[in-house]
C-alpha atoms as a PDB file:
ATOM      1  CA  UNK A   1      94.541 109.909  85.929  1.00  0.00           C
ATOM      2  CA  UNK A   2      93.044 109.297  82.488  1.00  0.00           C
ATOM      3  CA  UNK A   3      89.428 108.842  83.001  1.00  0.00           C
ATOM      4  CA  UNK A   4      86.757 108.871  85.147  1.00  0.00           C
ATOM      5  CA  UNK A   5      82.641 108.173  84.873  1.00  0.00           C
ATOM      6  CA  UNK A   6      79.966 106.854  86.515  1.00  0.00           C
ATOM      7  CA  UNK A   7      78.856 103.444  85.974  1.00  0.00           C
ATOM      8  CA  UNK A   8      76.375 101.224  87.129  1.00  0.00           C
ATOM      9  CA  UNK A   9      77.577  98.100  89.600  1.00  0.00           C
ATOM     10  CA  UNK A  10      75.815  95.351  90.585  1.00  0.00           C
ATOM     11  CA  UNK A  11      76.079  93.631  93.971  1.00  0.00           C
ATOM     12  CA  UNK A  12      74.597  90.037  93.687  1.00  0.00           C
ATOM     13  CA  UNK A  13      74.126  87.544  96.142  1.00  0.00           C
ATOM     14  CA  UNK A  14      75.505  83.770  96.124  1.00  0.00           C
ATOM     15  CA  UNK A  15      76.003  81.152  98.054  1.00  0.00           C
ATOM     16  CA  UNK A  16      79.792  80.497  99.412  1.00  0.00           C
ATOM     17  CA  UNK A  17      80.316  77.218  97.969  1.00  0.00           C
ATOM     18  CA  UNK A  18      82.779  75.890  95.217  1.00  0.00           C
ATOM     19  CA  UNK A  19      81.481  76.345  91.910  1.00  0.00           C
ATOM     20  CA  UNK A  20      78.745  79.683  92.436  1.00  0.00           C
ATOM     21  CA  UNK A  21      80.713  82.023  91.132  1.00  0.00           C
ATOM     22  CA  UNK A  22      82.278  80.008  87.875  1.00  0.00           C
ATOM     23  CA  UNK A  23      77.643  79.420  87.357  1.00  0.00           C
ATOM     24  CA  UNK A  24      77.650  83.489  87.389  1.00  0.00           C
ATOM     25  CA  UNK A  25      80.703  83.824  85.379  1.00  0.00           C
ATOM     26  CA  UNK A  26      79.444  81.368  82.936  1.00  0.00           C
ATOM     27  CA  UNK A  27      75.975  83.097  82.345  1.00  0.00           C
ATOM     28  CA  UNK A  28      77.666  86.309  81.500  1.00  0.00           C
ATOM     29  CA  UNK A  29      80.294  85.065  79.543  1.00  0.00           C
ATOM     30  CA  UNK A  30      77.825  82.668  77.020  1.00  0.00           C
ATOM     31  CA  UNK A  31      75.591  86.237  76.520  1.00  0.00           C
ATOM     32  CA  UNK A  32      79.058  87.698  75.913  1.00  0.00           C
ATOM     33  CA  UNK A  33      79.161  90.811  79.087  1.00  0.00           C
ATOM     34  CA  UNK A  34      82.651  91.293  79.817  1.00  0.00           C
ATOM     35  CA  UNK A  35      83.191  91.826  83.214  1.00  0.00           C
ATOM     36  CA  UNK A  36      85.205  95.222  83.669  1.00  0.00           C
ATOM     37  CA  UNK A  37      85.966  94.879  87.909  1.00  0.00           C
ATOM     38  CA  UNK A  38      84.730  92.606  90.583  1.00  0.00           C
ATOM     39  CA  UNK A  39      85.228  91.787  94.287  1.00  0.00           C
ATOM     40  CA  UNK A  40      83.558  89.403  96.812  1.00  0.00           C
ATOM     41  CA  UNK A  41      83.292  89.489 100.195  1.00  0.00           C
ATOM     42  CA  UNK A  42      82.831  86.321 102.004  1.00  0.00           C
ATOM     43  CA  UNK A  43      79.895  85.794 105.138  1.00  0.00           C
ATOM     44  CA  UNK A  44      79.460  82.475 106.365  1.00  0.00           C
ATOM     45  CA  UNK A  45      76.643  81.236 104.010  1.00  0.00           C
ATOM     46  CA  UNK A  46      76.984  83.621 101.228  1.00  0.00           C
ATOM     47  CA  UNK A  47      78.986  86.078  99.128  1.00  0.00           C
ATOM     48  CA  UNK A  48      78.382  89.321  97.856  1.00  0.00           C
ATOM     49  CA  UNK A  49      79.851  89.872  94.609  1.00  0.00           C
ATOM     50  CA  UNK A  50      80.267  93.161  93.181  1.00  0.00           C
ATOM     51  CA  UNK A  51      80.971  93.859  89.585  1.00  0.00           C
ATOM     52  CA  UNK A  52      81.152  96.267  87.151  1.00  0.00           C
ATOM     53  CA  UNK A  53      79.835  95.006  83.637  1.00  0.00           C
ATOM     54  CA  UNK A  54      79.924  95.713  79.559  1.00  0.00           C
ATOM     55  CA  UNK A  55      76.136  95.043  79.582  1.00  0.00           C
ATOM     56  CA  UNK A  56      74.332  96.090  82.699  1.00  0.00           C
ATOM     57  CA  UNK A  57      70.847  95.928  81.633  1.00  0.00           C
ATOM     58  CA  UNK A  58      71.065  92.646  79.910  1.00  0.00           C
ATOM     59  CA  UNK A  59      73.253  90.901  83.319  1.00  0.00           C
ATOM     60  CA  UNK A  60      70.432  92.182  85.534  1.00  0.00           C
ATOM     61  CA  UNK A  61      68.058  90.419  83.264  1.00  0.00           C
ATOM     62  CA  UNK A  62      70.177  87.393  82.887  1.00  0.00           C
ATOM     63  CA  UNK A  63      71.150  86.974  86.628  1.00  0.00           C
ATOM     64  CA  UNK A  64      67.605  87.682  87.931  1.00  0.00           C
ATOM     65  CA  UNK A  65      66.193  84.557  85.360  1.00  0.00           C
ATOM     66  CA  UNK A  66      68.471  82.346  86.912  1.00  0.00           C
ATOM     67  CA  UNK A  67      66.761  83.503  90.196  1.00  0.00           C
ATOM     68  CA  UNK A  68      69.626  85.481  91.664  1.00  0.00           C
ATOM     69  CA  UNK A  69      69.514  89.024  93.685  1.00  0.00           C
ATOM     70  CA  UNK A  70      70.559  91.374  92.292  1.00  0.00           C
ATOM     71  CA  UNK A  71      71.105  95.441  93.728  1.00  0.00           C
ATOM     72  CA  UNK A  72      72.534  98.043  91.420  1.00  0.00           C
ATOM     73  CA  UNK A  73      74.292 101.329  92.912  1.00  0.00           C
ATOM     74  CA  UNK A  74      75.869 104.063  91.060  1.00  0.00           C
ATOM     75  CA  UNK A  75      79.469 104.061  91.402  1.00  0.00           C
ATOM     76  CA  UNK A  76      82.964 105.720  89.938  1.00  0.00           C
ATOM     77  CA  UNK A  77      85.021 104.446  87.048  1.00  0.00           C
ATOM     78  CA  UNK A  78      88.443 105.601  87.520  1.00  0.00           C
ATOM     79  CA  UNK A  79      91.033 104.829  84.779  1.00  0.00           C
ATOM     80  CA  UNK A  80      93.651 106.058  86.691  1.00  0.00           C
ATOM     81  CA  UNK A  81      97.820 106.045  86.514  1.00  0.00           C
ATOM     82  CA  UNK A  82      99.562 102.420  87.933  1.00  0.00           C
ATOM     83  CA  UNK A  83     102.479 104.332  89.876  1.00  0.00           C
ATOM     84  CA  UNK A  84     102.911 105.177  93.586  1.00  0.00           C
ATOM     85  CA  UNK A  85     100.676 108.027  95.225  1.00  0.00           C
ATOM     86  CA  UNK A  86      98.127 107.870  92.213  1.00  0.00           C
ATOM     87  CA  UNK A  87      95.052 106.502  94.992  1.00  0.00           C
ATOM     88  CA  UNK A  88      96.606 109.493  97.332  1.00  0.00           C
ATOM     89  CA  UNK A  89      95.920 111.660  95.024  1.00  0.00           C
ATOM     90  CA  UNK A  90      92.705 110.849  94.265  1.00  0.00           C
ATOM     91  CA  UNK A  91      91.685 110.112  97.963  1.00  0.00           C
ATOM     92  CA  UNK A  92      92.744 113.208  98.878  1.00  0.00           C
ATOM     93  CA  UNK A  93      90.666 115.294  96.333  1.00  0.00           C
ATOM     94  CA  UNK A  94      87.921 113.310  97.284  1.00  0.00           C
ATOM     95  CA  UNK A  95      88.897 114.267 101.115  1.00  0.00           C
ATOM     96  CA  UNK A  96      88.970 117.546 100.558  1.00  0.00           C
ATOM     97  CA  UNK A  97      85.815 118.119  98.858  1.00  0.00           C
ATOM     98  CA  UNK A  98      84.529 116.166 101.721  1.00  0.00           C
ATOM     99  CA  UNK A  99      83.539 113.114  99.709  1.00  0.00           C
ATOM    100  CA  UNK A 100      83.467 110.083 101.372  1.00  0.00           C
ATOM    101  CA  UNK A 101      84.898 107.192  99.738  1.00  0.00           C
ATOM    102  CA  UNK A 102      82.645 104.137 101.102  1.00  0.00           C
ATOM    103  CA  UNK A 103      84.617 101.141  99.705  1.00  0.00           C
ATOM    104  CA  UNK A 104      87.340 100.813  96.473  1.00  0.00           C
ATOM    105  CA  UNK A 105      88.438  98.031  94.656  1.00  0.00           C
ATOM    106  CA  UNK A 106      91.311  98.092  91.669  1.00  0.00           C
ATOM    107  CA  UNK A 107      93.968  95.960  89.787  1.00  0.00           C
ATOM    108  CA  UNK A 108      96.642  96.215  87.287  1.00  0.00           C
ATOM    109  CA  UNK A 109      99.783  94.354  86.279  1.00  0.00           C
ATOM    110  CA  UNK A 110     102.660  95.568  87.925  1.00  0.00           C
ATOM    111  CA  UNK A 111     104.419  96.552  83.925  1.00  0.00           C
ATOM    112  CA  UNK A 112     100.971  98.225  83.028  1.00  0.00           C
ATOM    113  CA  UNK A 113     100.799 101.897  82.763  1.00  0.00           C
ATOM    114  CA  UNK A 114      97.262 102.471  83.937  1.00  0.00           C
ATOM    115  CA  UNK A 115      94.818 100.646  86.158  1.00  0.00           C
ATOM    116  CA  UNK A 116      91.218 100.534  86.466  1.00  0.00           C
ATOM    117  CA  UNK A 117      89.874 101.836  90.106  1.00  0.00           C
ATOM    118  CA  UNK A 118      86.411 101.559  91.120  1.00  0.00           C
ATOM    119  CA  UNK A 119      85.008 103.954  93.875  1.00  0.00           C
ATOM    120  CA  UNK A 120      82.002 103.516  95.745  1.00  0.00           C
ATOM    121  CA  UNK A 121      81.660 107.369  97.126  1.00  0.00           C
ATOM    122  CA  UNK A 122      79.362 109.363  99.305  1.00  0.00           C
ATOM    123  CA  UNK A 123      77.902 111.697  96.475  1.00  0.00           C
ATOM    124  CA  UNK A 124      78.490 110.340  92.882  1.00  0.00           C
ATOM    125  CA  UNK A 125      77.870 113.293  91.074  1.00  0.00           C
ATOM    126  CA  UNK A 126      79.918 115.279  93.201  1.00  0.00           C
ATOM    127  CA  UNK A 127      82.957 113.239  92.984  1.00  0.00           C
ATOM    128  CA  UNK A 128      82.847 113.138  89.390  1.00  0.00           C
ATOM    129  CA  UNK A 129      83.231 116.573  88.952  1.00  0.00           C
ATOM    130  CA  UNK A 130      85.911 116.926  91.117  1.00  0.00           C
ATOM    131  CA  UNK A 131      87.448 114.198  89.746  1.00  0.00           C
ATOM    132  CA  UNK A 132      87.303 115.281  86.323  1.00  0.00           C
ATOM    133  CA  UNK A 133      88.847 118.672  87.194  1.00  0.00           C
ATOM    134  CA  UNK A 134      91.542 116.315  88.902  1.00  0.00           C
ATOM    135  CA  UNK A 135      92.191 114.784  85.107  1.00  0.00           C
ATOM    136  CA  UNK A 136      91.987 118.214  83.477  1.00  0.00           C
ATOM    137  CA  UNK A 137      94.861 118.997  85.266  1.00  0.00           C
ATOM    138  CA  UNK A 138      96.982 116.050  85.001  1.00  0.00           C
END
């Protein structure tokens, strides 16, 4: 593991049609916020998208004038190594220090050597520092 910081996420909340998310996609991209991580999880009427962001303070501002909810949480940045039992090993720190990891999402190319994980955990603070003694000692 490389890195690791919190950062804030927003969850916003569209409607599960064709087209919603390339609107949200589109707002950020013409203010230029790159969009670091995202995931969305499907209900029948709606989606909740979750993403991590260049600019949060300007997408909040940005999605909520096009009149869209929008929930920020704390969560963990986790530049971590793209090779088998690197999210072990970082679960199981978290484990052990009793941190609860509430939901994940990452992605990298298969030929890249690091990934980007994001953690939604238990205690924030807390897994930070034990996941930055975790990268001191890698």
């Amino acid at each position: 593991m490389k890195a690791v910081r919190i950062v804030e996420q927003l969850a916003i909340f569209i409607a599960n049609r064709p087209g919603t998310l390339v609107e949200v996609c589109d707002a950020l991209a013409d203010d230029k916020i790159n969009i670091y991580g995202l995931t969305v999880s499907d209900t029948v009427d709606h989606a909740v998208v979750r993403m991590v962001v260049s600019d949060t303070r300007r997408a909040i501002a940005l999605l909520e004038a096009h009149g869209t909810l929008v929930v920020e949480s704390e969560v963990l940045m986790v530049e971590n190594d793209n090779r088998p039992g690197s999210l072990s090993r970082i679960a199981t720190t978290l484990a052990t220090a009793k941190i609860n990891i509430e939901y994940a999402y990452l992605a990298s190319m298969p030929a890249a050597r690091r990934g980007l994980l994001i953690l939604r955990v238990c205690d924030v603070k807390k897994g930070l520092k034990v996941l930055s003694a975790l990268t001191m000692d890698s």
